[in-house]
PDB file of N, CA and C in Angstrom:
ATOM      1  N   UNK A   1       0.797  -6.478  21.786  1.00  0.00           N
ATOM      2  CA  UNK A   1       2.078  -6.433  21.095  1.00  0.00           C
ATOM      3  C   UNK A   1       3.117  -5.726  21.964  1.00  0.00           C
ATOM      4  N   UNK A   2       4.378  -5.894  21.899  1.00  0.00           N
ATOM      5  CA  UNK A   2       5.459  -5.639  22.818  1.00  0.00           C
ATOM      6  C   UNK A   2       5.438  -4.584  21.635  1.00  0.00           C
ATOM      7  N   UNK A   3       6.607  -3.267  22.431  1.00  0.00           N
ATOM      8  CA  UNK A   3       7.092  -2.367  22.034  1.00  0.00           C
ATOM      9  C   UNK A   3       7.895  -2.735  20.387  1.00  0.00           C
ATOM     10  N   UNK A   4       8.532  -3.792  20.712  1.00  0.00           N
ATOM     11  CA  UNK A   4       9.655  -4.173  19.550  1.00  0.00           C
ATOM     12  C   UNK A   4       8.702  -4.515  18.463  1.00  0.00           C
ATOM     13  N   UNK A   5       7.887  -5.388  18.670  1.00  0.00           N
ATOM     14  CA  UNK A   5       6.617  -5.866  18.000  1.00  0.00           C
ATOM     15  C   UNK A   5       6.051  -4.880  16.903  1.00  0.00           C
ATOM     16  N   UNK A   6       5.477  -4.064  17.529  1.00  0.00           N
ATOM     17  CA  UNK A   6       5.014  -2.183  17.189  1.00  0.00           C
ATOM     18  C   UNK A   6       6.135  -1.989  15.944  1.00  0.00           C
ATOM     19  N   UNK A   7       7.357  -1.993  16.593  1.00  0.00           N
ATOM     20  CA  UNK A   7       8.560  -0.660  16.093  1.00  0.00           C
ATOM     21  C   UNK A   7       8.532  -1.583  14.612  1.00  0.00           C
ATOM     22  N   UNK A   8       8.838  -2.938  15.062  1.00  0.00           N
ATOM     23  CA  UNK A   8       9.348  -3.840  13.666  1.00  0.00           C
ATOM     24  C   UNK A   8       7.895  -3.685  12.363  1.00  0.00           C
ATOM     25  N   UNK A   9       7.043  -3.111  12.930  1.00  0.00           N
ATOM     26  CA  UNK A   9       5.553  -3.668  12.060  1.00  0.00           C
ATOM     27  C   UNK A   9       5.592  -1.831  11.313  1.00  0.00           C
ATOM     28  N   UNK A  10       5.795  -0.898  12.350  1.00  0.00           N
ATOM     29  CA  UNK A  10       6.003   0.135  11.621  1.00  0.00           C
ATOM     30  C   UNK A  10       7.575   0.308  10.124  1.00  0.00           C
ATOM     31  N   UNK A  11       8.250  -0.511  11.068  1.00  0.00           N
ATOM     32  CA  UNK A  11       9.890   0.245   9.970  1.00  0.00           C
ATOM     33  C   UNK A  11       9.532  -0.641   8.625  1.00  0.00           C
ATOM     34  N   UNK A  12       8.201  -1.965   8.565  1.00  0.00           N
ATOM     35  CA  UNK A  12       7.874  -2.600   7.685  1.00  0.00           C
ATOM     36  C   UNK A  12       7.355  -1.913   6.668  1.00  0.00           C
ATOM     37  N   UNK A  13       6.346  -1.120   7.132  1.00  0.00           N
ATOM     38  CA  UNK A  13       5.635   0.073   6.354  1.00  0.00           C
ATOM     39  C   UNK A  13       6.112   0.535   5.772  1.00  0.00           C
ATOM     40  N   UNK A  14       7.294   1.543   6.744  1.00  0.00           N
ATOM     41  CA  UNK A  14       8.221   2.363   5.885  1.00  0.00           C
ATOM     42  C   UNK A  14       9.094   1.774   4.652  1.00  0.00           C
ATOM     43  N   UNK A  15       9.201   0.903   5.093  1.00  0.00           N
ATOM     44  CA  UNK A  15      10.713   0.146   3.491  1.00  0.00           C
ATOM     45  C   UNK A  15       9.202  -0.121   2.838  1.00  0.00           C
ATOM     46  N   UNK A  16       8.207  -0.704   2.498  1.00  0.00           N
ATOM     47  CA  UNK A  16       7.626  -0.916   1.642  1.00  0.00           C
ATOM     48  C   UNK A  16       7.211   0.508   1.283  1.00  0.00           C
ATOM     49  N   UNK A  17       6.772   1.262   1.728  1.00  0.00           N
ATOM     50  CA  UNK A  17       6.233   2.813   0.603  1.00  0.00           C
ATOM     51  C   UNK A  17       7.209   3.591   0.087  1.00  0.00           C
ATOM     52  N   UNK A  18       6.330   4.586  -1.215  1.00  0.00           N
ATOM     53  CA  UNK A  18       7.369   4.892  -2.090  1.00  0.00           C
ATOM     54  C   UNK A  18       8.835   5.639  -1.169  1.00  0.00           C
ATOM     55  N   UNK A  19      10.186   5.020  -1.734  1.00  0.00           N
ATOM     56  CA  UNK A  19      11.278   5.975  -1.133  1.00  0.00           C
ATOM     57  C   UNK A  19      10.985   7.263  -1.563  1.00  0.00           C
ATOM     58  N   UNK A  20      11.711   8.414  -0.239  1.00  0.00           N
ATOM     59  CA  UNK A  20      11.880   9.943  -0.679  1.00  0.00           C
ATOM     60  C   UNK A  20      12.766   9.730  -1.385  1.00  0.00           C
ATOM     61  N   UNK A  21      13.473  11.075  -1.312  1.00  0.00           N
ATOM     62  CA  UNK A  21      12.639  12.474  -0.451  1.00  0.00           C
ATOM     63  C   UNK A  21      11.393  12.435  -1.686  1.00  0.00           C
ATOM     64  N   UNK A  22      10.313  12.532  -0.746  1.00  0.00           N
ATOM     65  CA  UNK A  22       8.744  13.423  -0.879  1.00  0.00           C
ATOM     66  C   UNK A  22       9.084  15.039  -0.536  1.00  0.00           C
ATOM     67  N   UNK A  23       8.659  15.668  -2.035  1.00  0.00           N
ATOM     68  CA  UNK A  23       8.365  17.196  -1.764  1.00  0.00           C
ATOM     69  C   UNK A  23       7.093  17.853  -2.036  1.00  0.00           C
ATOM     70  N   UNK A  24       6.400  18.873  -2.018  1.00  0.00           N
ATOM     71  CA  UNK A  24       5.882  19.913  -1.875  1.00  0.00           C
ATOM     72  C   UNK A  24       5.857  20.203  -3.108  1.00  0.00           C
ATOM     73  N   UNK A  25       4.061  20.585  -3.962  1.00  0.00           N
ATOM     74  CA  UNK A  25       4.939  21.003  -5.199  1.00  0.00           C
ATOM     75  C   UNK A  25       3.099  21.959  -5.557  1.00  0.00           C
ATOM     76  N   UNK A  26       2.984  22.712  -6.045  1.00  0.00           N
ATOM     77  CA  UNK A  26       1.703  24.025  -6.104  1.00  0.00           C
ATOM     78  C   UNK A  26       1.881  23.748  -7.543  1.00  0.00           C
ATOM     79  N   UNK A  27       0.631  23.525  -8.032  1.00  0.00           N
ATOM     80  CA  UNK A  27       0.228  23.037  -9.363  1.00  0.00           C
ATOM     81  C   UNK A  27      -0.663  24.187  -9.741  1.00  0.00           C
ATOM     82  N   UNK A  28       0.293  25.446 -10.515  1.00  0.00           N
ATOM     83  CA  UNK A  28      -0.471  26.723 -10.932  1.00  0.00           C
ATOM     84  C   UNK A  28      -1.658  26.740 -11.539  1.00  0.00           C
ATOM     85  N   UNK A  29      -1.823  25.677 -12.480  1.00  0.00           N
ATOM     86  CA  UNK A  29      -3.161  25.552 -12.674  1.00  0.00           C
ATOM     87  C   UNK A  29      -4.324  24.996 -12.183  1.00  0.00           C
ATOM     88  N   UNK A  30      -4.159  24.557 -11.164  1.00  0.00           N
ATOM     89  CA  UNK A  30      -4.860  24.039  -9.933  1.00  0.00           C
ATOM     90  C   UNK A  30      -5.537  24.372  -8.948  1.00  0.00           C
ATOM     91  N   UNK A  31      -3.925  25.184  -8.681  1.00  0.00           N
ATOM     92  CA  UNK A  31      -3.962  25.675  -7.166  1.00  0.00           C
ATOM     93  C   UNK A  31      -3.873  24.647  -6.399  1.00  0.00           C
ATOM     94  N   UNK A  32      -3.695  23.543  -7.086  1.00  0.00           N
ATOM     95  CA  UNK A  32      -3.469  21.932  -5.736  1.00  0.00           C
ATOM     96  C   UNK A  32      -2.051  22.029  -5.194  1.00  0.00           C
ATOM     97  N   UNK A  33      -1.939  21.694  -3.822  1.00  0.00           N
ATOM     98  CA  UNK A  33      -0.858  21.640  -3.191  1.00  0.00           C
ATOM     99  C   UNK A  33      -0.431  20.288  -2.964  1.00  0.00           C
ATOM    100  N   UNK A  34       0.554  19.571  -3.380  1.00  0.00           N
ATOM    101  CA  UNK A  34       0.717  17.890  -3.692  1.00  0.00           C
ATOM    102  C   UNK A  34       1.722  17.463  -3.315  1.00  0.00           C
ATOM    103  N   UNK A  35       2.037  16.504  -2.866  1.00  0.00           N
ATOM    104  CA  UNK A  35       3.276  15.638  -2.548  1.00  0.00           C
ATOM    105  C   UNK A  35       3.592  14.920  -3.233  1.00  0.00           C
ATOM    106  N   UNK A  36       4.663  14.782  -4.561  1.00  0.00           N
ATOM    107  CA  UNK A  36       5.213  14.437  -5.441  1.00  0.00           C
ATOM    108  C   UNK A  36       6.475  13.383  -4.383  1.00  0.00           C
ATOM    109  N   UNK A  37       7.139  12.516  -5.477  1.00  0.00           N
ATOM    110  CA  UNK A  37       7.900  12.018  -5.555  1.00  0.00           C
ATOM    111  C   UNK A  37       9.605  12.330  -6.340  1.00  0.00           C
ATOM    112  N   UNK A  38       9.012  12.624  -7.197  1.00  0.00           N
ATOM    113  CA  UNK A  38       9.851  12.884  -8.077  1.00  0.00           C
ATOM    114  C   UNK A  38       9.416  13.776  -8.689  1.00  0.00           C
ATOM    115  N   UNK A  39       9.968  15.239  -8.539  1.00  0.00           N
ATOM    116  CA  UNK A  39       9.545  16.469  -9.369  1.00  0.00           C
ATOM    117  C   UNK A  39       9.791  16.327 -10.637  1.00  0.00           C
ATOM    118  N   UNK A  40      10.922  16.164 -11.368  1.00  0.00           N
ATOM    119  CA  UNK A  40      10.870  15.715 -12.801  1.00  0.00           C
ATOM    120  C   UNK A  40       9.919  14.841 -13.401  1.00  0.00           C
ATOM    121  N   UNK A  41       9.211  13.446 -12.752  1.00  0.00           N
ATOM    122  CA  UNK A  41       8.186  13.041 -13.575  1.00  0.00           C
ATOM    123  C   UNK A  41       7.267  12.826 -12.806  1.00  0.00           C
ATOM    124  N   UNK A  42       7.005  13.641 -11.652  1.00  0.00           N
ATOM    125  CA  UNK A  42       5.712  14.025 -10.990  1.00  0.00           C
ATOM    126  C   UNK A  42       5.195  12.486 -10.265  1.00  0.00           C
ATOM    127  N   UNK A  43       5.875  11.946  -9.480  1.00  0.00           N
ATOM    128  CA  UNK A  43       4.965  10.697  -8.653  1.00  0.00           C
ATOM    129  C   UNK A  43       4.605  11.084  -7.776  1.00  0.00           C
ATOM    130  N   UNK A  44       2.960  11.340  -7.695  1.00  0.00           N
ATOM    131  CA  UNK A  44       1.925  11.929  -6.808  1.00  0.00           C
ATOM    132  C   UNK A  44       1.872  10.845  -5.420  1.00  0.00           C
ATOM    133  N   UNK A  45       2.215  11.216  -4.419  1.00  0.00           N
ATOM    134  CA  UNK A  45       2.331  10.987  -3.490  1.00  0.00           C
ATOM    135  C   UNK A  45       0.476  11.153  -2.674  1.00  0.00           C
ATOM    136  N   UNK A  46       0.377  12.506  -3.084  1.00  0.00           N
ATOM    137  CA  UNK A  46      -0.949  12.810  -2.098  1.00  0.00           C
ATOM    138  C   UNK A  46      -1.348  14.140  -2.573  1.00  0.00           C
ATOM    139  N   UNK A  47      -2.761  14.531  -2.662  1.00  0.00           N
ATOM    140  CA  UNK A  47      -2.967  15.893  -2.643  1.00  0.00           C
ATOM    141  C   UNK A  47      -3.780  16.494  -1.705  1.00  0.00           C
ATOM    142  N   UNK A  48      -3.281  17.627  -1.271  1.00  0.00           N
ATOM    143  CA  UNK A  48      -3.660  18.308  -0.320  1.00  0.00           C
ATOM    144  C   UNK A  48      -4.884  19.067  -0.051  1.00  0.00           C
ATOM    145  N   UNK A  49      -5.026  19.647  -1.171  1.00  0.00           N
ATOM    146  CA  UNK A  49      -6.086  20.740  -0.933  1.00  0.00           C
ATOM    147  C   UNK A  49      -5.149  22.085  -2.117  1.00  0.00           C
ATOM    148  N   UNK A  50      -6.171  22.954  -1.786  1.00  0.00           N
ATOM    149  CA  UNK A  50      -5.906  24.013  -2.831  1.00  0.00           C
ATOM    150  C   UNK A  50      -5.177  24.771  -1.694  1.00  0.00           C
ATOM    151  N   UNK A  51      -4.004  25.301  -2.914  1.00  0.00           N
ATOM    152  CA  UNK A  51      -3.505  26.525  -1.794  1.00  0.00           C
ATOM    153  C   UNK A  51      -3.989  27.940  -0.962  1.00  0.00           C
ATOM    154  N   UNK A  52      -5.231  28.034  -1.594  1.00  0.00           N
ATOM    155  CA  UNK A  52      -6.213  28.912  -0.517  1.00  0.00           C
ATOM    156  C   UNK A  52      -6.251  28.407   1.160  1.00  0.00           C
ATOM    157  N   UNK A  53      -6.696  27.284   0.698  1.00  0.00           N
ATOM    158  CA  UNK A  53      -7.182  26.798   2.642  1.00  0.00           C
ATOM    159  C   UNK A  53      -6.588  26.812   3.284  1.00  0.00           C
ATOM    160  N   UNK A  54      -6.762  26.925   4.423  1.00  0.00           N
ATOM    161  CA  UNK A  54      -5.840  27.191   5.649  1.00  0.00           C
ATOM    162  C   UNK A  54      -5.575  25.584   5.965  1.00  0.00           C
ATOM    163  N   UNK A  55      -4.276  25.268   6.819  1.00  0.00           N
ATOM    164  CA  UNK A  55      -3.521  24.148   6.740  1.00  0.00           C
ATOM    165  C   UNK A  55      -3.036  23.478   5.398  1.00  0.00           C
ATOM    166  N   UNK A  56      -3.185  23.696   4.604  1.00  0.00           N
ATOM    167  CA  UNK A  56      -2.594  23.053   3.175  1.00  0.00           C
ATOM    168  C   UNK A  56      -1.454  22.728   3.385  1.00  0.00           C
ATOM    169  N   UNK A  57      -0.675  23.766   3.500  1.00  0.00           N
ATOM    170  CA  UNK A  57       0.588  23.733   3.241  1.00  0.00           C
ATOM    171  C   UNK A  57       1.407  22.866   4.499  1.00  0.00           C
ATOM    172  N   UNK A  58       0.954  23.264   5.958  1.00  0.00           N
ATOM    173  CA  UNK A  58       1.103  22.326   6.373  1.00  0.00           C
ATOM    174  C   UNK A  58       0.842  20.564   6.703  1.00  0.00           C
ATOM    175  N   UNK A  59      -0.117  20.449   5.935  1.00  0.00           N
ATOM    176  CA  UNK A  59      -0.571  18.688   5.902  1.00  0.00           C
ATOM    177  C   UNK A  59       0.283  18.357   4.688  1.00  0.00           C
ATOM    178  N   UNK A  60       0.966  19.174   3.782  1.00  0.00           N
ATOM    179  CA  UNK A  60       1.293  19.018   2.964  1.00  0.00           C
ATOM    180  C   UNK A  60       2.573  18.574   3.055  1.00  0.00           C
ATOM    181  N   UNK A  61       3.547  19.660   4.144  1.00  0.00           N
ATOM    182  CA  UNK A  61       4.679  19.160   4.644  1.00  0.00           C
ATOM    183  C   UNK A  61       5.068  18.142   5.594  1.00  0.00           C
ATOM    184  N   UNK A  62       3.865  18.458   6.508  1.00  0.00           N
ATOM    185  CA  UNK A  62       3.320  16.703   7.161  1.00  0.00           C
ATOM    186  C   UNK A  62       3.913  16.108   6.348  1.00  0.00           C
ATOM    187  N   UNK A  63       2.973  15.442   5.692  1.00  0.00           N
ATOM    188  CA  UNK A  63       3.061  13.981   4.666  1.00  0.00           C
ATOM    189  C   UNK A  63       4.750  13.992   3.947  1.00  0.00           C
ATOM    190  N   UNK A  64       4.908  14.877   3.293  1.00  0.00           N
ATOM    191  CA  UNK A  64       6.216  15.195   2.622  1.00  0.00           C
ATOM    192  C   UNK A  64       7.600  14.709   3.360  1.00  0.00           C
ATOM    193  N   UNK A  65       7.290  15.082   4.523  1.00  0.00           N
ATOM    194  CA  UNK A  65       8.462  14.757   5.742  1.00  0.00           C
ATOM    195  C   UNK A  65       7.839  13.671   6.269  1.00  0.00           C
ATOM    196  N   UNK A  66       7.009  12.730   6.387  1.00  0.00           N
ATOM    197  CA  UNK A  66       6.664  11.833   7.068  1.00  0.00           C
ATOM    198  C   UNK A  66       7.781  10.521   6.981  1.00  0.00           C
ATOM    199  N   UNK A  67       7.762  10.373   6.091  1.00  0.00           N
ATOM    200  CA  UNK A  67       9.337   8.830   5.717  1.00  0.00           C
ATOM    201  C   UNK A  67      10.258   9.293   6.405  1.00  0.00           C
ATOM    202  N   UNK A  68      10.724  10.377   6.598  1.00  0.00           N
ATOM    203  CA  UNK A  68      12.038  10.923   7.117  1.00  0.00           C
ATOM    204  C   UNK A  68      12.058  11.206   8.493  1.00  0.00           C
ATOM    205  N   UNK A  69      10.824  11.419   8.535  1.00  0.00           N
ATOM    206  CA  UNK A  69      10.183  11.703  10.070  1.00  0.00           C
ATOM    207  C   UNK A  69      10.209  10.352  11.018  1.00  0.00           C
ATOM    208  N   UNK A  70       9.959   9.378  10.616  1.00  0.00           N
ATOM    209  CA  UNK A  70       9.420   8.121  11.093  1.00  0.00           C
ATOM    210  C   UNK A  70      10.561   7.520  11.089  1.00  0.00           C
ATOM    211  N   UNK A  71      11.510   7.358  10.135  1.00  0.00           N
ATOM    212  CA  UNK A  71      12.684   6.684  10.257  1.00  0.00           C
ATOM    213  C   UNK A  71      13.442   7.169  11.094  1.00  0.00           C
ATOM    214  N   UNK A  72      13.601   8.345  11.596  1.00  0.00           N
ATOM    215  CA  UNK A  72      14.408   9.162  13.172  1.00  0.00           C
ATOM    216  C   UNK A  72      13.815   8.223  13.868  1.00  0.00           C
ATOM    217  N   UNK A  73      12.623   8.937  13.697  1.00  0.00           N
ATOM    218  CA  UNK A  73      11.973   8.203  15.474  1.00  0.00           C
ATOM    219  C   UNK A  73      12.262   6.666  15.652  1.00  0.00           C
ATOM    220  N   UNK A  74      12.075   5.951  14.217  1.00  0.00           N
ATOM    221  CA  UNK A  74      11.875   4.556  15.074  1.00  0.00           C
ATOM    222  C   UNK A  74      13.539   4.017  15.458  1.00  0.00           C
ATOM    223  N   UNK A  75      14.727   5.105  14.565  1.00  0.00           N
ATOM    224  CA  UNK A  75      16.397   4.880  15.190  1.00  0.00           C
ATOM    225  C   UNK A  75      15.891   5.036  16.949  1.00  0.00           C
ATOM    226  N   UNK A  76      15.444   6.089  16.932  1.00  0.00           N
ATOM    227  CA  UNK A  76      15.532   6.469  18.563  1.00  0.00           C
ATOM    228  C   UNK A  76      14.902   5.345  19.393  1.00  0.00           C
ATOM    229  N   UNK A  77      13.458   5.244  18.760  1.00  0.00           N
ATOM    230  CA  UNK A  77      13.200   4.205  19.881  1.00  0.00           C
ATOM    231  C   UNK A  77      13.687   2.739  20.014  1.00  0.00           C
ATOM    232  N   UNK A  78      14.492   2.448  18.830  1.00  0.00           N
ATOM    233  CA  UNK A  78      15.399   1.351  18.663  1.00  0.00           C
ATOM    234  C   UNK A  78      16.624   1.397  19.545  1.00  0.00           C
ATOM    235  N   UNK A  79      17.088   2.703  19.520  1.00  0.00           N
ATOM    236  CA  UNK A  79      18.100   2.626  20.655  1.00  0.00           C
ATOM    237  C   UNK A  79      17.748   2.273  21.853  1.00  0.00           C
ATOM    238  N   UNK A  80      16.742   2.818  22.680  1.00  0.00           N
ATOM    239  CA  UNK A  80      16.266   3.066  23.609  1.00  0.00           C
ATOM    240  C   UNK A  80      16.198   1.503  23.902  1.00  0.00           C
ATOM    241  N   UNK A  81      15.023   1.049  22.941  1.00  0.00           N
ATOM    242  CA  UNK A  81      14.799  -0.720  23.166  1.00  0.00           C
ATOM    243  C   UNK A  81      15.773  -1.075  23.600  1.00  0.00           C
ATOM    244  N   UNK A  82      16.879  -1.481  22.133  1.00  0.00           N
ATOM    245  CA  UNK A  82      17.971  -2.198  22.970  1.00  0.00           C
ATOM    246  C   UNK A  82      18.631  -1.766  23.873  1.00  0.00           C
ATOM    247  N   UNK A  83      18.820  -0.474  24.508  1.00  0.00           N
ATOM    248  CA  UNK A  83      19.678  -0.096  25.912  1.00  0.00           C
ATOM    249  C   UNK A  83      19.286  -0.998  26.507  1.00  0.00           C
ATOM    250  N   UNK A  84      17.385  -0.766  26.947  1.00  0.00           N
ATOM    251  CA  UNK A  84      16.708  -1.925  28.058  1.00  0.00           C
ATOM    252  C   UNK A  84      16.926  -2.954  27.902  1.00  0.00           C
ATOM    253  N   UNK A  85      17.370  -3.767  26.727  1.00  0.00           N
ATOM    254  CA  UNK A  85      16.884  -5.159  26.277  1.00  0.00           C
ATOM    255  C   UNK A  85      18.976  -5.695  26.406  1.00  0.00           C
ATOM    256  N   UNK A  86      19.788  -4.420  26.758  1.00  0.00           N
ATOM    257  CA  UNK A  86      20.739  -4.840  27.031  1.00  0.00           C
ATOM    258  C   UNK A  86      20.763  -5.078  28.784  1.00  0.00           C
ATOM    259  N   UNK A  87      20.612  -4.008  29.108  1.00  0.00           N
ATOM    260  CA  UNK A  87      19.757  -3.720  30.564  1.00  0.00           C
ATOM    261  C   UNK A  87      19.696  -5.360  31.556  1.00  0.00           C
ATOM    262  N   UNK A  88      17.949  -5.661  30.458  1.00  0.00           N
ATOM    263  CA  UNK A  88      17.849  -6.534  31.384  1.00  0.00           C
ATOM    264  C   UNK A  88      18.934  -7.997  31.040  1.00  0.00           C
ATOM    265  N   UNK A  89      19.318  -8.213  29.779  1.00  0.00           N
ATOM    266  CA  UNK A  89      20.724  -9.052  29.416  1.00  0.00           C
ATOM    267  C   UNK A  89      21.900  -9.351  30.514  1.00  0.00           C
ATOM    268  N   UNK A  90      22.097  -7.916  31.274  1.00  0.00           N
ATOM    269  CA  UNK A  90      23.312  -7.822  31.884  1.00  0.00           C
ATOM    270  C   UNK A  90      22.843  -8.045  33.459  1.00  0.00           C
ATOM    271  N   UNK A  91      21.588  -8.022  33.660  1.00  0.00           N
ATOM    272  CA  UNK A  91      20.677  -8.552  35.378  1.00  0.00           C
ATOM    273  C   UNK A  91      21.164 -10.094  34.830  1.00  0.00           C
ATOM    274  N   UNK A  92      20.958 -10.947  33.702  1.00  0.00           N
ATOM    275  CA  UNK A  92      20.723 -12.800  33.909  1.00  0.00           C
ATOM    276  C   UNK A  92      22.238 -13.512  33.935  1.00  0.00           C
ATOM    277  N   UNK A  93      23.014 -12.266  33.410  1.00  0.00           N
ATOM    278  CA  UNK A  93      24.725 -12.857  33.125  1.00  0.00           C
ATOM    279  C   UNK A  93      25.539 -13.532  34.414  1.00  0.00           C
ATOM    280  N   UNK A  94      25.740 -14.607  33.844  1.00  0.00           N
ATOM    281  CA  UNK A  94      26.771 -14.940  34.948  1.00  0.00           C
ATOM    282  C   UNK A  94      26.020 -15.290  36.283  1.00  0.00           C
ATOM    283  N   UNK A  95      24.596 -15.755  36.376  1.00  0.00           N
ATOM    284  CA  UNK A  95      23.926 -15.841  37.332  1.00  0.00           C
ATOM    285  C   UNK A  95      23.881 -14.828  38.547  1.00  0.00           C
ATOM    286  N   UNK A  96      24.483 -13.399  38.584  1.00  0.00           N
ATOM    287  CA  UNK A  96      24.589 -12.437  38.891  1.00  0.00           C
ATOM    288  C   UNK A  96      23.412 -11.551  39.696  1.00  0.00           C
ATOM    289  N   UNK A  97      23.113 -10.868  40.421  1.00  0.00           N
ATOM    290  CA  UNK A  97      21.886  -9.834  40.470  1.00  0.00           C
ATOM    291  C   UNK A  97      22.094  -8.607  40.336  1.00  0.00           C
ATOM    292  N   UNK A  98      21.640  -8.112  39.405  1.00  0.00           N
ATOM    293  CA  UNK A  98      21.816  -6.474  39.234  1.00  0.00           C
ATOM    294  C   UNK A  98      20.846  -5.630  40.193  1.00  0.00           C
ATOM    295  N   UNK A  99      21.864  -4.880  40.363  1.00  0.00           N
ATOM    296  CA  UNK A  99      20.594  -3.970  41.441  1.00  0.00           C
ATOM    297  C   UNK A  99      19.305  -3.365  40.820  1.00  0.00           C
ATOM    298  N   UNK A 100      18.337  -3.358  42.091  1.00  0.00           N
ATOM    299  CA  UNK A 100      16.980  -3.367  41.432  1.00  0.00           C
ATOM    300  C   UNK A 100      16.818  -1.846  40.547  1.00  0.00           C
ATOM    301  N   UNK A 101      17.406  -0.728  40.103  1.00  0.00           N
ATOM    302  CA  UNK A 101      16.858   0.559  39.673  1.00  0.00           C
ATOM    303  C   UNK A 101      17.336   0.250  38.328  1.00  0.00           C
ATOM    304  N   UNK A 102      18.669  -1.248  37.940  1.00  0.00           N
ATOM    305  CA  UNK A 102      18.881  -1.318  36.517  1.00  0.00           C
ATOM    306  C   UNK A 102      17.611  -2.177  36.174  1.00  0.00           C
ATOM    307  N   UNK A 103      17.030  -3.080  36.925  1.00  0.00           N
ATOM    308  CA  UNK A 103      15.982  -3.654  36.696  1.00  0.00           C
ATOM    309  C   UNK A 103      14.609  -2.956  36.426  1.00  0.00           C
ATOM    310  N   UNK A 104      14.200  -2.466  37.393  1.00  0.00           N
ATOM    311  CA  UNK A 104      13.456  -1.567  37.220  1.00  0.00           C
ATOM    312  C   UNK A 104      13.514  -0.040  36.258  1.00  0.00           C
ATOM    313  N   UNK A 105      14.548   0.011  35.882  1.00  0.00           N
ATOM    314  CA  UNK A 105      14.502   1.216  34.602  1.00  0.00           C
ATOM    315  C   UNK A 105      14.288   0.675  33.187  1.00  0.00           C
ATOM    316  N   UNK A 106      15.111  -1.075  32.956  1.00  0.00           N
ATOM    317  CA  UNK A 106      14.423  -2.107  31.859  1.00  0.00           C
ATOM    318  C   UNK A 106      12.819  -2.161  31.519  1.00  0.00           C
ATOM    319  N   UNK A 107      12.436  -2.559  32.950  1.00  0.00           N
ATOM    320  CA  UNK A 107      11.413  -2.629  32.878  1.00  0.00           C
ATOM    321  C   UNK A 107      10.120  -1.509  32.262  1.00  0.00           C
ATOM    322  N   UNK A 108      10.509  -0.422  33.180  1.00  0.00           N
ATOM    323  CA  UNK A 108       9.894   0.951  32.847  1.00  0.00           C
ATOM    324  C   UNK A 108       9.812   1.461  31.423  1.00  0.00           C
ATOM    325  N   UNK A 109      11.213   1.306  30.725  1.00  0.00           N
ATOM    326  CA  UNK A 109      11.139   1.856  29.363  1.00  0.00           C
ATOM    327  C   UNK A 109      10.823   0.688  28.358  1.00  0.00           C
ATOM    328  N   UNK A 110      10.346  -0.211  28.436  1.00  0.00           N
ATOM    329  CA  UNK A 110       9.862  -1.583  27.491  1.00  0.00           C
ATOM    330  C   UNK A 110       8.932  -0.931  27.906  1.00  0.00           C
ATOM    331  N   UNK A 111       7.909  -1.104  29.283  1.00  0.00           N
ATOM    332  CA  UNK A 111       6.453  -0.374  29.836  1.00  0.00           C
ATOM    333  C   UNK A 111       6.087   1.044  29.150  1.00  0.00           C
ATOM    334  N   UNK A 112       7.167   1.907  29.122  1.00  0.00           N
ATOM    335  CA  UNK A 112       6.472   3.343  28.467  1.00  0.00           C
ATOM    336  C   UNK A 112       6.302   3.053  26.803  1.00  0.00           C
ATOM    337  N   UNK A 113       6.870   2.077  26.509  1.00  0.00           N
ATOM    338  CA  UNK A 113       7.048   2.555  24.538  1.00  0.00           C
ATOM    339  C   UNK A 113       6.269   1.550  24.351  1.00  0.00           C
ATOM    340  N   UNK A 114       6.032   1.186  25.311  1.00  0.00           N
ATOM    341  CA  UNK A 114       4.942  -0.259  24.775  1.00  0.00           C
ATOM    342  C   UNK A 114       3.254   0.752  24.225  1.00  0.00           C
ATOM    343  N   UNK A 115       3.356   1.378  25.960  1.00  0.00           N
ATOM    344  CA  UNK A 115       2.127   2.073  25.892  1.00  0.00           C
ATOM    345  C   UNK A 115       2.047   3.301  24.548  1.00  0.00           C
ATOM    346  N   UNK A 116       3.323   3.775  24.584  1.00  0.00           N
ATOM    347  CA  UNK A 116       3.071   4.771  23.738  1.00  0.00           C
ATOM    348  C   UNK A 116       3.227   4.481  22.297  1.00  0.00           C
ATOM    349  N   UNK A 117       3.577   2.991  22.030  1.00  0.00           N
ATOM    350  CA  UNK A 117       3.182   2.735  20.435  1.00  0.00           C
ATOM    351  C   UNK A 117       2.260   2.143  20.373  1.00  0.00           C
ATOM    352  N   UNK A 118       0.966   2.084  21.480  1.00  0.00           N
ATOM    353  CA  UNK A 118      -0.230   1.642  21.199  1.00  0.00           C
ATOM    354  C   UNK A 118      -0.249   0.104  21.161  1.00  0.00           C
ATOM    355  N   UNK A 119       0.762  -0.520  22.331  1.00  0.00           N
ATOM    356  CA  UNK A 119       0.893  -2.116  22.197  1.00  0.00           C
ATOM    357  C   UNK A 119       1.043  -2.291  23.878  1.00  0.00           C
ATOM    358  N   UNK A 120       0.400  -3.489  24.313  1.00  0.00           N
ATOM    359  CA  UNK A 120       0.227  -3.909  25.061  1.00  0.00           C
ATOM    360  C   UNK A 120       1.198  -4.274  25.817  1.00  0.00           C
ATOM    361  N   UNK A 121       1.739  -3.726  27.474  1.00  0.00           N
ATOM    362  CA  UNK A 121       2.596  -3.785  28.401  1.00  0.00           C
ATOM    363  C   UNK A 121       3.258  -5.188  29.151  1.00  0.00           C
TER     364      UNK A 121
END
């Protein structure tokens, strides 16, 4: 899978699961640490663990911030894409040759986000 491939299959995920904001919410009689939806009528997102254990609170805010988290990143690496994907656009224009470091920097950053969203170069 190309980088774009990746990004489009993740931002799919995201619009389909529940919208935030996801918060944080300690259920006194529990002691469960949970990721709600909606604090007024409680849409359980996930539960964590009891607030004794160590990491709770953070897997808790993990998850909580995760929609909000993911939608940055995939703006960023959307920018990034299309810079390159303008990049290499502006090497074919006009039957033209762009010098090789705009070529080769297209190339490179399609190559790094490919690898680093776990999709094939």
């Amino acid at each position: 899978m190309t980088a774009r491939e990746v990004l489009d299959d993740i931002k799919d995920r995201l619009t389909k699961a529940t919208p935030g904001p996801w918060e944080v919410r300690t259920d006194d009689l529990t002691d469960d640490v949970d990721v709600v939806h909606d604090q007024e009528h409680v849409s359980f997102i996930a539960t964590c663990g009891q607030k004794h254990l160590p990491r709770t609170y953070a897997d808790a805010e993990l998850i909580a911030n995760a929609p909000a988290d993911v939608a940055r990143l995939t703006r960023a690496v959307d920018a990034v894409l299309a810079y390159g994907e303008d990049r290499k656009k502006a090497t074919h224009e006009g039957g033209k040759q762009a010098d090789a470091a705009v070529k080769s920097y297209a190339y490179h950053v399609e190559r790094l986000l490919s690898e680093a969203l776990g999709g094939a170069s």
